[in-house]
C-alpha atoms as a PDB file:
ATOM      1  CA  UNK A   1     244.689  21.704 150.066  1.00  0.00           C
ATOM      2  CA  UNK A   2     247.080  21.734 146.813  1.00  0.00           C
ATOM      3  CA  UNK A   3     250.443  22.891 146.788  1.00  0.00           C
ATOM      4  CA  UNK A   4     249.911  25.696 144.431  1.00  0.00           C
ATOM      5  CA  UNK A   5     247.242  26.647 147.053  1.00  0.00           C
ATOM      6  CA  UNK A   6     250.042  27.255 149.943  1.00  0.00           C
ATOM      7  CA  UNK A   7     252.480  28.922 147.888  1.00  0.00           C
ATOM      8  CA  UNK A   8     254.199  31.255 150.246  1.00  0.00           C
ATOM      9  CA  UNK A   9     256.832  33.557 148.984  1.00  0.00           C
ATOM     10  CA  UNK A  10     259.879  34.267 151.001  1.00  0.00           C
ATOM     11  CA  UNK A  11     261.152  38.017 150.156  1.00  0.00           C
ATOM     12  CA  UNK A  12     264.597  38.173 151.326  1.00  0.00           C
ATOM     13  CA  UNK A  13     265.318  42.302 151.446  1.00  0.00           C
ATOM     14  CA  UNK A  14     269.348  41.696 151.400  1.00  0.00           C
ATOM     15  CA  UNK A  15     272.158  42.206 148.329  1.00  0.00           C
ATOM     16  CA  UNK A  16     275.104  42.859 150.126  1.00  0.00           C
ATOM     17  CA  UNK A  17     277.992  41.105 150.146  1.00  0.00           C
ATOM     18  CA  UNK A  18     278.538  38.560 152.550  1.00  0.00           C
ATOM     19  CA  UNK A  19     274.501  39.001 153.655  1.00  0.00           C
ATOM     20  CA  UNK A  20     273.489  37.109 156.314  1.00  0.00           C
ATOM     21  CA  UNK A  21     269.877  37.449 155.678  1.00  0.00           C
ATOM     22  CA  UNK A  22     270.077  34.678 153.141  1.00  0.00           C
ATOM     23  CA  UNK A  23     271.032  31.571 156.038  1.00  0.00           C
ATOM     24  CA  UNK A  24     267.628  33.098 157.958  1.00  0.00           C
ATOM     25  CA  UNK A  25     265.716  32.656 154.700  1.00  0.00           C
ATOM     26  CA  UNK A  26     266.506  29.003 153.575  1.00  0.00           C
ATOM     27  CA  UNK A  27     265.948  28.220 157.643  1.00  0.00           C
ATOM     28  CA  UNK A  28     262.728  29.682 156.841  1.00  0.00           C
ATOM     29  CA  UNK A  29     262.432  27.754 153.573  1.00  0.00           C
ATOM     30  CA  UNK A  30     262.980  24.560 155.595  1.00  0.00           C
ATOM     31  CA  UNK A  31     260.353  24.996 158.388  1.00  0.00           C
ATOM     32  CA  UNK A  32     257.666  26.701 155.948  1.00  0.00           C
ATOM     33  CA  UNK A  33     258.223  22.862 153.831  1.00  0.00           C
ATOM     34  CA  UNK A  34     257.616  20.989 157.251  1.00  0.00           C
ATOM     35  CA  UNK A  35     254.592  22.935 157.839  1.00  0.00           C
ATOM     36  CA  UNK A  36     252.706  21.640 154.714  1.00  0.00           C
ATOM     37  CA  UNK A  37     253.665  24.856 153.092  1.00  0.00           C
ATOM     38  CA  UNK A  38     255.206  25.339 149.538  1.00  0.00           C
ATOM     39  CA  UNK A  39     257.909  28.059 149.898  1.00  0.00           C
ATOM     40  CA  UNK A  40     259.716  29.980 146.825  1.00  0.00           C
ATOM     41  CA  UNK A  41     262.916  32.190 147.520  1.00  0.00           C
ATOM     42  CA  UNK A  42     262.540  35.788 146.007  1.00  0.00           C
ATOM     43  CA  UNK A  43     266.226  36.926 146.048  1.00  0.00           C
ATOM     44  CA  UNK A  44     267.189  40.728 144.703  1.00  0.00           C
ATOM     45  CA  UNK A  45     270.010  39.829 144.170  1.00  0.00           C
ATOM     46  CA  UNK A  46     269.156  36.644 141.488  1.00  0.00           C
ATOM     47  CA  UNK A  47     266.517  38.948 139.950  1.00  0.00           C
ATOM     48  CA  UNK A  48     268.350  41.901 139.601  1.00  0.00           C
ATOM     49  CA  UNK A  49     265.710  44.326 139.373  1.00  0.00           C
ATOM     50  CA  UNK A  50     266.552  47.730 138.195  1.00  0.00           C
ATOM     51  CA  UNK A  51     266.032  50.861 140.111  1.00  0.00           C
ATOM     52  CA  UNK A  52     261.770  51.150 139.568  1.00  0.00           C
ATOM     53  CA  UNK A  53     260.798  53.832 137.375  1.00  0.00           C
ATOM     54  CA  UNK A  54     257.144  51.944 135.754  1.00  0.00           C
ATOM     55  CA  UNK A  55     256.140  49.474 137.861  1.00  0.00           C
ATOM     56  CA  UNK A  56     253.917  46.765 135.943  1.00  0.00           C
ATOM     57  CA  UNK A  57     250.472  48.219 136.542  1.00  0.00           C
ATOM     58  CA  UNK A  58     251.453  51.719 135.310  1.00  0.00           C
ATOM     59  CA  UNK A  59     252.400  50.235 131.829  1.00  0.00           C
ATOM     60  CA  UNK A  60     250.477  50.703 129.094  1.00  0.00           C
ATOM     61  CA  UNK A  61     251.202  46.917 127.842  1.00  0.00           C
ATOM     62  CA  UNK A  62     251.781  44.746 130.072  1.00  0.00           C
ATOM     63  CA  UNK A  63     252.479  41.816 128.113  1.00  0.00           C
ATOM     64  CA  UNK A  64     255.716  43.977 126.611  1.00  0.00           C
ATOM     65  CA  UNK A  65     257.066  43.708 130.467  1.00  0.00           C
ATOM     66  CA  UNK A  66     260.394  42.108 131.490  1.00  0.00           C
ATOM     67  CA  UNK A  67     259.691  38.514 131.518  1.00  0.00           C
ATOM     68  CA  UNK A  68     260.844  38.548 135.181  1.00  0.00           C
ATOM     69  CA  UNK A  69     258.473  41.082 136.309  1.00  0.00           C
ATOM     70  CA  UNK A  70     255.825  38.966 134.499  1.00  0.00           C
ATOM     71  CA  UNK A  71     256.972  36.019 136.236  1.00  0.00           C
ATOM     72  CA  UNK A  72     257.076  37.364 140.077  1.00  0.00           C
ATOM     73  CA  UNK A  73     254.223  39.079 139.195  1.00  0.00           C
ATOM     74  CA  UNK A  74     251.713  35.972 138.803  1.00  0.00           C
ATOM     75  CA  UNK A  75     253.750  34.713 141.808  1.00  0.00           C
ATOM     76  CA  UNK A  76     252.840  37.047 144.106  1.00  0.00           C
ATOM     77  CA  UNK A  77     248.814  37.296 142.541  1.00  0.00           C
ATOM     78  CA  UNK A  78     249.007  32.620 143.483  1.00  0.00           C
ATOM     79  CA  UNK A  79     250.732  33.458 146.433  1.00  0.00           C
ATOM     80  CA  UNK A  80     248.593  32.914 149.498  1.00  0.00           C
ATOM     81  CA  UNK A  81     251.017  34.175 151.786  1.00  0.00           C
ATOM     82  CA  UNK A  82     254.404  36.028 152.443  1.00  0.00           C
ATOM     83  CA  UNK A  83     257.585  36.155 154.623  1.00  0.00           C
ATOM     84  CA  UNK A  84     259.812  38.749 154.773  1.00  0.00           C
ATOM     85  CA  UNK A  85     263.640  38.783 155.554  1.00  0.00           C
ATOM     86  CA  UNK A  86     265.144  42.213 156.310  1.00  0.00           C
ATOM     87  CA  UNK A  87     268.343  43.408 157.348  1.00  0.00           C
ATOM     88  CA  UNK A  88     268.291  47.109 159.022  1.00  0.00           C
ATOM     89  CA  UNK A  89     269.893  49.891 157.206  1.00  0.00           C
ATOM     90  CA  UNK A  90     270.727  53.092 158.500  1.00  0.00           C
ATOM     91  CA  UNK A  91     267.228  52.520 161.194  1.00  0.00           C
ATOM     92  CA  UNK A  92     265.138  51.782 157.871  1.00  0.00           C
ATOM     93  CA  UNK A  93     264.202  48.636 155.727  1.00  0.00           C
ATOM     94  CA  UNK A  94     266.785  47.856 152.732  1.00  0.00           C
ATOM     95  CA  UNK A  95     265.963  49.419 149.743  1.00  0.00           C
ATOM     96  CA  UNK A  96     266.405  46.315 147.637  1.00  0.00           C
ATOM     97  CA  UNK A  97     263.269  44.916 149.503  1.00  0.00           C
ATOM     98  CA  UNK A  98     260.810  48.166 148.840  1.00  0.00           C
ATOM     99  CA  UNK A  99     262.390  48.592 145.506  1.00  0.00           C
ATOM    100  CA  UNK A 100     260.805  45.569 144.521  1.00  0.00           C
ATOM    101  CA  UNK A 101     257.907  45.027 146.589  1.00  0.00           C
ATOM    102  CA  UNK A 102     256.918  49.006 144.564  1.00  0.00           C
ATOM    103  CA  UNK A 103     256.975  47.000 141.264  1.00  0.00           C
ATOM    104  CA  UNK A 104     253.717  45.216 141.654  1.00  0.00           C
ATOM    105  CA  UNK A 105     249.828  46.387 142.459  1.00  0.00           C
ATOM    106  CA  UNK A 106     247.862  46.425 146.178  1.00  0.00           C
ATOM    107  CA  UNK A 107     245.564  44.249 144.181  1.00  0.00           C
ATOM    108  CA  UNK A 108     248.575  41.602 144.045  1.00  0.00           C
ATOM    109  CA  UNK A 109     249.086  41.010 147.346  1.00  0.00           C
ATOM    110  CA  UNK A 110     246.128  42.432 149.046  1.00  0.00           C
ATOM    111  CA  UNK A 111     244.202  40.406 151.669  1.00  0.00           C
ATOM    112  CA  UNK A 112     246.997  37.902 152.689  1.00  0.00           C
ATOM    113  CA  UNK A 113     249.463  37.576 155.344  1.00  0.00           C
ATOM    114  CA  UNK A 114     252.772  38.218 156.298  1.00  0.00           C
ATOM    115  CA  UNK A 115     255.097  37.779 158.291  1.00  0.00           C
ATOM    116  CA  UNK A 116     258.014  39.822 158.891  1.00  0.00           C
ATOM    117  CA  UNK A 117     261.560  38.571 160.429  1.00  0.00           C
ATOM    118  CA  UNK A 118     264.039  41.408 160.690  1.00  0.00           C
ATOM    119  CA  UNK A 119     268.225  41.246 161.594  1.00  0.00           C
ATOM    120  CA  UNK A 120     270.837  43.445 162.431  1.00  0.00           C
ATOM    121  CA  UNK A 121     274.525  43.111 163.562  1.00  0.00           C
ATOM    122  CA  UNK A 122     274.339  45.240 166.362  1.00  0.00           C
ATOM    123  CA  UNK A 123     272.068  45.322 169.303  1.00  0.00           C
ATOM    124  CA  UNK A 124     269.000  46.175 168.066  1.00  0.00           C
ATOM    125  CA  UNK A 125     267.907  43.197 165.993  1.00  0.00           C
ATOM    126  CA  UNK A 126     266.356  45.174 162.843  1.00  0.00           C
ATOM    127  CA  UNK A 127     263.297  46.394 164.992  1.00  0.00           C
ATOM    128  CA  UNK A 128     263.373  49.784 163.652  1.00  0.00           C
ATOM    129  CA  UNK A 129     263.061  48.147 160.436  1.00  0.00           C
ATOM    130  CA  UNK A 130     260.193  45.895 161.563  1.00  0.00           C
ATOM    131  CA  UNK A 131     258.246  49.471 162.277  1.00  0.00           C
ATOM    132  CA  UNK A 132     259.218  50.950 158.892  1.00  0.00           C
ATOM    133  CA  UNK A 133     258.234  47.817 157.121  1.00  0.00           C
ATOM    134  CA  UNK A 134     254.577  47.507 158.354  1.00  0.00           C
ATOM    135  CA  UNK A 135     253.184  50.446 157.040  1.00  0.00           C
ATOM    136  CA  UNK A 136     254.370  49.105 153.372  1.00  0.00           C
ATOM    137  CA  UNK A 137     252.935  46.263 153.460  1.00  0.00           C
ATOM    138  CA  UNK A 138     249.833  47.551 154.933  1.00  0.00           C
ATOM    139  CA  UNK A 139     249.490  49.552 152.145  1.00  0.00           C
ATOM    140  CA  UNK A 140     249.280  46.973 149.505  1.00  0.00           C
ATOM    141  CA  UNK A 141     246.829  45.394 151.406  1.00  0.00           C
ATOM    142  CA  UNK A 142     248.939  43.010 153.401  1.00  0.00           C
ATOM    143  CA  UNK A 143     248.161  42.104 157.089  1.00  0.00           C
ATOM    144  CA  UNK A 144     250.854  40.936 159.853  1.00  0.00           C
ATOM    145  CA  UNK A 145     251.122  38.301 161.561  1.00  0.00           C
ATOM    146  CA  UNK A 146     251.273  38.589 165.307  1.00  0.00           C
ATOM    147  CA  UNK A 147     254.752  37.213 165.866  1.00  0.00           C
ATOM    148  CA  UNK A 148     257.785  38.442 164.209  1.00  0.00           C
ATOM    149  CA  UNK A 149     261.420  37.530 164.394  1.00  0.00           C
ATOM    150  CA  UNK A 150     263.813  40.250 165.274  1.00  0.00           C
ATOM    151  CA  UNK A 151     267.520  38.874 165.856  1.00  0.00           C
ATOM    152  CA  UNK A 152     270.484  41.029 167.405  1.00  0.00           C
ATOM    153  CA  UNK A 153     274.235  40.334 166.440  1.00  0.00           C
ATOM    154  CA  UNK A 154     273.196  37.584 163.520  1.00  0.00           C
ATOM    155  CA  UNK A 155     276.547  37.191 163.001  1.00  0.00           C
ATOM    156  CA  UNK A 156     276.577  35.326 166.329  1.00  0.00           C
ATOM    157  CA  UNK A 157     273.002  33.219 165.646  1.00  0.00           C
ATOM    158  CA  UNK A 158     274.822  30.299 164.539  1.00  0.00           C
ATOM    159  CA  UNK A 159     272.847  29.940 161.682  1.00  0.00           C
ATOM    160  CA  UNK A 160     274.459  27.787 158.801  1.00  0.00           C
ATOM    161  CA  UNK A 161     274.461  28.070 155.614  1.00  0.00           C
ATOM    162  CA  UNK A 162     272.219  25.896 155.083  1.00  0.00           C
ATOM    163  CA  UNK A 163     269.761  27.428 157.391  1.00  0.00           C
ATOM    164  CA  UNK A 164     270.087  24.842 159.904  1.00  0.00           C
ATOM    165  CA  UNK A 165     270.756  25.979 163.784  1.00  0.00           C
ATOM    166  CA  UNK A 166     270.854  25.018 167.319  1.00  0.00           C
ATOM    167  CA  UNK A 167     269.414  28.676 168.769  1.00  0.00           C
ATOM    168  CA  UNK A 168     266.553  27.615 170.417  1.00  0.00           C
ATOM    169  CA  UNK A 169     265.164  31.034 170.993  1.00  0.00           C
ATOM    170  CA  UNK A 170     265.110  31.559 166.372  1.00  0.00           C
ATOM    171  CA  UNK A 171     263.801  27.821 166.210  1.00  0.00           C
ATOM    172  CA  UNK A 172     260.867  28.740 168.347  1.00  0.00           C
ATOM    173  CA  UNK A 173     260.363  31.878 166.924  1.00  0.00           C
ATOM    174  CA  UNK A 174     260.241  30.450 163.395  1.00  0.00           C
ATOM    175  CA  UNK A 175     257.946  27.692 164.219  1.00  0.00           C
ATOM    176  CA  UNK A 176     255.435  29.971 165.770  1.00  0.00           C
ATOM    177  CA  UNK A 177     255.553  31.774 162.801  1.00  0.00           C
ATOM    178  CA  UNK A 178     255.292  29.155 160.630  1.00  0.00           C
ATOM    179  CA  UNK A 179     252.234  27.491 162.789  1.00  0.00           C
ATOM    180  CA  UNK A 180     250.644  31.300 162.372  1.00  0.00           C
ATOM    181  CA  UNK A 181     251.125  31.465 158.541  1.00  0.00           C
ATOM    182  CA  UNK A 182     249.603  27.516 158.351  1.00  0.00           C
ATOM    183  CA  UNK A 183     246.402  28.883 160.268  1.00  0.00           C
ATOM    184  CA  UNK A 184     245.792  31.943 158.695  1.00  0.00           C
ATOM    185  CA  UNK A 185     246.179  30.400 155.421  1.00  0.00           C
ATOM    186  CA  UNK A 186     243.450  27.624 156.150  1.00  0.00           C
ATOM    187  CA  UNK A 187     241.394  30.179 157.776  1.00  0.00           C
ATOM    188  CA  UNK A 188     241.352  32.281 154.986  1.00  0.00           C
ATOM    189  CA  UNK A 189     241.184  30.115 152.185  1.00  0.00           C
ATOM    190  CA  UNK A 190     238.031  28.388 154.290  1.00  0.00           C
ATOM    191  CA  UNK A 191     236.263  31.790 153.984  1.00  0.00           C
ATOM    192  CA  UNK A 192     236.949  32.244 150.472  1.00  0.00           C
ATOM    193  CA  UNK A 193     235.554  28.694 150.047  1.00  0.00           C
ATOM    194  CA  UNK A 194     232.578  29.976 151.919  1.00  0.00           C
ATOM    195  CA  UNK A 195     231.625  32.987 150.589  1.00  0.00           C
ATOM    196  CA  UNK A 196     232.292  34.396 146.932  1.00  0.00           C
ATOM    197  CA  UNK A 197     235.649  35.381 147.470  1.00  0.00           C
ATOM    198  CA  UNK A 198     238.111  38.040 149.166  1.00  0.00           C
ATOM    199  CA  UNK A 199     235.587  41.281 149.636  1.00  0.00           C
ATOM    200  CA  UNK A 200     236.822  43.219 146.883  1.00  0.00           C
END
């Protein structure tokens, strides 16, 4: 397959300072690229999306848009698959992540998979954001992967900077994920070969 056809986008959902979420999401950068698959960070905190009040498919003109919403938003429509990074806040996803996921169309992201790794600092490793977060994306038309990544105390994963770790139980996780995004994506894009397209 081409690159452009594995472009996978890697939503991190964190903008706080001194986030953690970002060393999870270049480790994920680094094992998506080993996989065959073409990664691209989305980072809040680069973009710098205002608080949503139109997202792009309620506006009149689209071509007036942000040239940053423009930009992510042909991203996500090549996009053949997704992976996002959340930290839990206050038992619910961060609202940097839904704020901008809520900028784009179901018809943007609709039929493809993701998967979803989630982080906390205390015990519970982000799962009650895992369960708030399906429901979103299976609303846009998104489907989950069967493994996630949930990781307790992150501030003890010894995850670099750079993404890179020793913590065999994240490594496995990551890979499995990474295998399941690799399969799903061939499947899929086999079918679509197949037939006349996604059933729309």
């Amino acid at each position: 397959m081409s690159g452009s056809s594995k472009s996978i986008l890697v939503f991190l959902g964190s903008t706080r300072d001194g986030r953690q979420g970002l060393r999870l999401a270049r480790m994920f950068m680094s094992h998506l690229s080993e996989h065959g698959l073409v990664p691209t960070l989305i980072d809040p905190l680069e973009i710098n999306a205002p608080l949503l009040t139109n997202p792009i498919h309620f506006m009149p003109d689209q071509s007036a848009a942000p040239e940053w919403l423009k930009k992510l938003d042909q991203q996500i429509k090549e996009a053949v698959g997704f992976v996002f990074v959340c930290p839990e806040y206050n038992a619910t996803v961060a609202p940097a992540l839904t704020n901008l996921i809520d900028y784009f169309p179901p018809a943007s992201y609709r039929h493809k998979p993701a998967s979803i790794a989630t982080y906390s600092m205390g015990t519970m490793g982000g799962c009650r954001a895992r369960v708030a977060l399906l429901p979103v994306l299976g609303e846009v038309g998104m489907f989950a992967l069967p493994t996630s990544l949930m990781i307790p105390t992150i501030q003890n994963a010894e995850i670099a900077d750079d993404g890179a770790t020793t913590n065999e139980r994240v490594i496995s996780k990551v890979t499995q994920i990474c295998k399941e995004m690799d399969w799903y994506v061939g499947a899929l894009q086999s079918q679509k070969a197949a037939t006349t397209g996604y059933p729309n």
